[in-house]
Structure formats: C-alpha cells, structure tokens
N, C-alpha and C. Protein backbone atom coordinates (compact mmCIF):
# COMPACT_ATOMS: atom_id res chain seq x y z
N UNK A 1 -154.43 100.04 46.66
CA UNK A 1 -155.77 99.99 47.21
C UNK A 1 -156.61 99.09 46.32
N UNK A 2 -157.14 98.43 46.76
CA UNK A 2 -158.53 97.26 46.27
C UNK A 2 -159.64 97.91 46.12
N UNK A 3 -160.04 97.55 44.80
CA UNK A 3 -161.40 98.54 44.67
C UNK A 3 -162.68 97.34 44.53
N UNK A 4 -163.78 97.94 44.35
CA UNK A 4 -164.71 97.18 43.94
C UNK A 4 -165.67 98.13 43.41
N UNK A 5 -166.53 97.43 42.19
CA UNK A 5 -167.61 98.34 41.58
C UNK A 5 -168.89 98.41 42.39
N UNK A 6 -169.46 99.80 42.54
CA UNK A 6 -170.89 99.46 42.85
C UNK A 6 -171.55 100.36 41.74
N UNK A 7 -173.61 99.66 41.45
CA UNK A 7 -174.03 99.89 40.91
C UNK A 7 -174.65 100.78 41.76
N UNK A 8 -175.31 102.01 41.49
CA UNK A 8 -176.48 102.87 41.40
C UNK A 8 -176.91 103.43 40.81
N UNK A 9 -178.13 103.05 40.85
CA UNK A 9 -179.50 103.56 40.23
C UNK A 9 -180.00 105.69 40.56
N UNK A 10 -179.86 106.06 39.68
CA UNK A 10 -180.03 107.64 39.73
C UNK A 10 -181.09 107.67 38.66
N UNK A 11 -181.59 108.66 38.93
CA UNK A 11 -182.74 109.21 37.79
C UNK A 11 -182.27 110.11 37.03
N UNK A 12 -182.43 110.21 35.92
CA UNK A 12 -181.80 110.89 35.03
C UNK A 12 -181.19 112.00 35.12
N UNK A 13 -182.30 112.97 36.04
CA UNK A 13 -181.97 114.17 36.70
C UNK A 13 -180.79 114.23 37.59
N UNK A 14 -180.87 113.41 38.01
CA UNK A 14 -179.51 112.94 39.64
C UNK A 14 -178.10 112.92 38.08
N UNK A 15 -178.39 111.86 37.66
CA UNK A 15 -177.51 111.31 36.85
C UNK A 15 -176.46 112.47 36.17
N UNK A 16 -177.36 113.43 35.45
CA UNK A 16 -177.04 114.87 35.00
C UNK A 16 -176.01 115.55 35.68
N UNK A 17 -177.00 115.59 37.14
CA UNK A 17 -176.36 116.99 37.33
C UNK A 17 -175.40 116.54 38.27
N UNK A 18 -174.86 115.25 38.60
CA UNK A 18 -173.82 114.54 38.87
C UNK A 18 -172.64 114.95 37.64
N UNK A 19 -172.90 114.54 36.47
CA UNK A 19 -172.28 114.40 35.48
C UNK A 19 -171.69 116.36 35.34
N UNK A 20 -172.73 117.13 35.45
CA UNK A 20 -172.43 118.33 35.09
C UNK A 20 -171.12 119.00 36.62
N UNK A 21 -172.09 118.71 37.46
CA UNK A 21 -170.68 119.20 38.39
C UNK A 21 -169.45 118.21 38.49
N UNK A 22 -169.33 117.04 38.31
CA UNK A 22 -167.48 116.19 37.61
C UNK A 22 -167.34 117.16 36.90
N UNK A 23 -168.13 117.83 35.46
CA UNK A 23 -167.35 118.57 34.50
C UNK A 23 -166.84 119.71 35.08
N UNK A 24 -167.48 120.23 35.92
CA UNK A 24 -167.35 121.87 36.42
C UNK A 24 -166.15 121.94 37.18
N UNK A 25 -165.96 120.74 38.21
CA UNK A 25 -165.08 120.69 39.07
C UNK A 25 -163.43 119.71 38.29
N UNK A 26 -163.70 119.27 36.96
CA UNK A 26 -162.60 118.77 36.69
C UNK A 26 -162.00 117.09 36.85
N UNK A 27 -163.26 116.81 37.63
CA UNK A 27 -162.85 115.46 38.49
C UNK A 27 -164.20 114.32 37.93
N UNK A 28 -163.76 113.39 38.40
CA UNK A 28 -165.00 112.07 37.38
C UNK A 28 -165.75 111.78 38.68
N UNK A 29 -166.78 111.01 38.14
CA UNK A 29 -168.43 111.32 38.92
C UNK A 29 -168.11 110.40 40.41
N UNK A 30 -167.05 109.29 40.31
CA UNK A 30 -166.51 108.36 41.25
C UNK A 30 -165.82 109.19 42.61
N UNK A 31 -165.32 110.23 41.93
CA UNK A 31 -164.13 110.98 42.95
C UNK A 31 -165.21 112.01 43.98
N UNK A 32 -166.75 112.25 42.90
CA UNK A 32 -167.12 113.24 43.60
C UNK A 32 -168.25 112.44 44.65
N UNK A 33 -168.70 110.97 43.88
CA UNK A 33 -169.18 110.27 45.09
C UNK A 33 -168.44 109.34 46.61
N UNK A 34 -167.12 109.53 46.26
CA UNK A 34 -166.07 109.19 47.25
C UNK A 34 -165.92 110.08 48.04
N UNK A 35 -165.83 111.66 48.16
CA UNK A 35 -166.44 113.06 49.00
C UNK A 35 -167.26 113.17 49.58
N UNK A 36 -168.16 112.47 48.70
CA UNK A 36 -169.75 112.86 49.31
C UNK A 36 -169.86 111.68 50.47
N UNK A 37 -169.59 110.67 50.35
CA UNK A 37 -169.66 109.54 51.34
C UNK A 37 -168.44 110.00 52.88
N UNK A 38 -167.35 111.04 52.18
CA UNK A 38 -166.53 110.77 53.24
C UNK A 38 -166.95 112.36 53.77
N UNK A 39 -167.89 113.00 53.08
CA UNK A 39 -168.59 113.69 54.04
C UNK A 39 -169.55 113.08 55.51
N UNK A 40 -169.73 111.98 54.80
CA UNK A 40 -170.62 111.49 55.98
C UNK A 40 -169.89 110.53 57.12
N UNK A 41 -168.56 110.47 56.90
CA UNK A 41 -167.72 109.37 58.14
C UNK A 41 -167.05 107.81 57.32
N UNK A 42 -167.84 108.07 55.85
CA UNK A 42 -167.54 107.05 55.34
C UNK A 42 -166.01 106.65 54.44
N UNK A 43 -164.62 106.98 54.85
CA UNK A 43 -163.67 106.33 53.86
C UNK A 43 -162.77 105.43 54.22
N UNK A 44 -162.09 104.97 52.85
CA UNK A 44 -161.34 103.55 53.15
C UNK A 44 -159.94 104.31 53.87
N UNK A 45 -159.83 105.67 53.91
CA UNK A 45 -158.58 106.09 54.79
C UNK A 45 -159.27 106.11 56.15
N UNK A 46 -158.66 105.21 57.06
CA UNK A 46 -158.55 105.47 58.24
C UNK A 46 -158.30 106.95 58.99
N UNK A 47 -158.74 107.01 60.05
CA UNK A 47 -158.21 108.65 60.78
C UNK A 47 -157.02 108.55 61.29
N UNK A 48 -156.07 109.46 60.77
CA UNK A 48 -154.79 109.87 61.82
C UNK A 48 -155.13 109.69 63.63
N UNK A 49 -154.22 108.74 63.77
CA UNK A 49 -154.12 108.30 65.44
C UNK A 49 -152.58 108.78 65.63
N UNK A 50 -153.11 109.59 66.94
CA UNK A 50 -151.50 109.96 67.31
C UNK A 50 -150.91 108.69 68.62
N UNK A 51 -149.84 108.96 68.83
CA UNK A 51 -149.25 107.35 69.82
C UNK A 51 -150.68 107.63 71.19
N UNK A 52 -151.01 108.75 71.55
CA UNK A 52 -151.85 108.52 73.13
C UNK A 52 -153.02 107.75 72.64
N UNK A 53 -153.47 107.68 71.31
CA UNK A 53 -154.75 107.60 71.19
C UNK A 53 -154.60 106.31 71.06
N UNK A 54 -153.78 105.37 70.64
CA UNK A 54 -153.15 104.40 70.28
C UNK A 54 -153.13 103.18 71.99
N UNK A 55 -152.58 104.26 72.97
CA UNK A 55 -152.52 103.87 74.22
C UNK A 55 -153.27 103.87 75.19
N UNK A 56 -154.12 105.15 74.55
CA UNK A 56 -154.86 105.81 75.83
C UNK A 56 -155.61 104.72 76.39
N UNK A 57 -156.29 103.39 76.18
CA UNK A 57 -156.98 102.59 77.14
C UNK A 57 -155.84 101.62 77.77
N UNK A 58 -154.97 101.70 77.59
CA UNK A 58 -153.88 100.97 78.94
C UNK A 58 -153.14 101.92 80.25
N UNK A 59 -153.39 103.34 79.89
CA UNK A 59 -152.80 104.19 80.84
C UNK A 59 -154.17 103.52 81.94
N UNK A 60 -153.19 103.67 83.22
CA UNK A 60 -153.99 103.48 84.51
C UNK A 60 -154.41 102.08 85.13
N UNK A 61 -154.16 101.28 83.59
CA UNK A 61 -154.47 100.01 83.75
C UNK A 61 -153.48 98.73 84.60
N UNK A 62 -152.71 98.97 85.62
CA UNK A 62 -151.61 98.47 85.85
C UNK A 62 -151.56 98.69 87.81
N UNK A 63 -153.18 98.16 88.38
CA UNK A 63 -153.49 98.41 89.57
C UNK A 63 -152.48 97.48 90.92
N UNK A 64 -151.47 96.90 90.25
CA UNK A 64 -150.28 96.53 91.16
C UNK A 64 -149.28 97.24 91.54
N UNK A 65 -149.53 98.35 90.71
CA UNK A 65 -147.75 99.05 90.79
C UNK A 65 -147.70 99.77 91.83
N UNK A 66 -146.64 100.81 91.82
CA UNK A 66 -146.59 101.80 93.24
C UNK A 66 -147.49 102.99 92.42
N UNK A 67 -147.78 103.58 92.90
CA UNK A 67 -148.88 104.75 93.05
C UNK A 67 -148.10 106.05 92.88
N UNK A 68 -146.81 105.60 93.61
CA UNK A 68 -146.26 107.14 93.35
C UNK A 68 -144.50 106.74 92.06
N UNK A 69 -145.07 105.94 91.47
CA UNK A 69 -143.63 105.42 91.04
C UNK A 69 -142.95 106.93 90.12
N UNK A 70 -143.89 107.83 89.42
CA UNK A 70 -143.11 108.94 89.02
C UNK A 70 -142.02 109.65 89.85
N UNK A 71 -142.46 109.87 91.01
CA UNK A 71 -142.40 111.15 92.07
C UNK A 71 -141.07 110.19 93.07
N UNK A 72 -140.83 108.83 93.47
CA UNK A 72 -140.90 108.38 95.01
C UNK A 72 -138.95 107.93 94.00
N UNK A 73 -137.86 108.76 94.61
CA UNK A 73 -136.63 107.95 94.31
C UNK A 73 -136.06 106.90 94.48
N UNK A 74 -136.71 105.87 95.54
CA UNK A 74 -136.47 104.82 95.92
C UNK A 74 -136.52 103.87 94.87
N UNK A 75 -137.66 103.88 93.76
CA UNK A 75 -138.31 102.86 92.85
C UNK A 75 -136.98 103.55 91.40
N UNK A 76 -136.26 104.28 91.86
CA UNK A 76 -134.94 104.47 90.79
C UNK A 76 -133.65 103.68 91.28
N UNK A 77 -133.57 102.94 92.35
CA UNK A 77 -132.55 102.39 92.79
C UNK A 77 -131.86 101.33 92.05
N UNK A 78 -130.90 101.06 91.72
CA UNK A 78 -129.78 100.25 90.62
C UNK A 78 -130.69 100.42 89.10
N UNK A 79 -131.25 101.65 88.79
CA UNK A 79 -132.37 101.95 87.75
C UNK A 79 -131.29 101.97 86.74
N UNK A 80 -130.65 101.22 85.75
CA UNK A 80 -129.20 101.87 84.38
C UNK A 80 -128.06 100.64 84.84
N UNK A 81 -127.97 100.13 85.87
CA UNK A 81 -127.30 99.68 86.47
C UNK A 81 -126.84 98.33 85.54
C-alpha cells in the first residue's frame, strides 16, 4: 500500500487527548485517525463485492434474446453438441 503524509493542525487539547486514547487503546494516533475516517465511508479498502454486484447492471440488458430462453427446450437443441 502507498501512503502519503498529511498535516493537521489540532489544538493542544485535541492533540492530548488523541495522544492519551493511542496510549489507552495500544495503537498510534495514525491507526486511530484511519477508524475515525473509515467511520465515516472513508478507506483505501474497497467494499467486498460479491459476483451479482459485480453484474447486477448487465442482467436484463440483452433486449434481443428469447424471453423465455430459461424455461422454452427448443433454445437447448444441438446445446453440448
């Protein structure tokens, strides 16, 4: 993963009690502002996509075909062949 630095500006107070809960929780002040952002929708991990979600805007999209091609045995004829 590619990182990059950012600066922010905290007031001393912010700064603190940033610093005091990393200590409490074990973890450095970076890991706990990387949480806090991906509380809000913000991380560099993408969301788990399962295959439909992947597809789901091409289902239906294919207004030439037969209509009943699941269901109709005819459209299986020399089908392996």
């Amino acid at each position: 993963m590619q990182t990059e630095t950012l600066s922010l500006r905290l007031s001393k107070a912010e700064s603190r009690a940033l610093l005091k809960r990393a200590r409490q929780e074990g973890t450095s002040r970076g890991k706990l502002v990387r949480r806090a952002l991906a509380s809000y929708g913000i991380s560099a991990e993408p969301a788990p996509r399962s295959g439909y979600d992947v597809i789901k805007h091409l289902l239906g999209q294919n207004p030439g075909g037969p209509s009943d091609l699941s269901t109709n045995p005819d459209h299986l004829a020399g089908y392996g062949q």
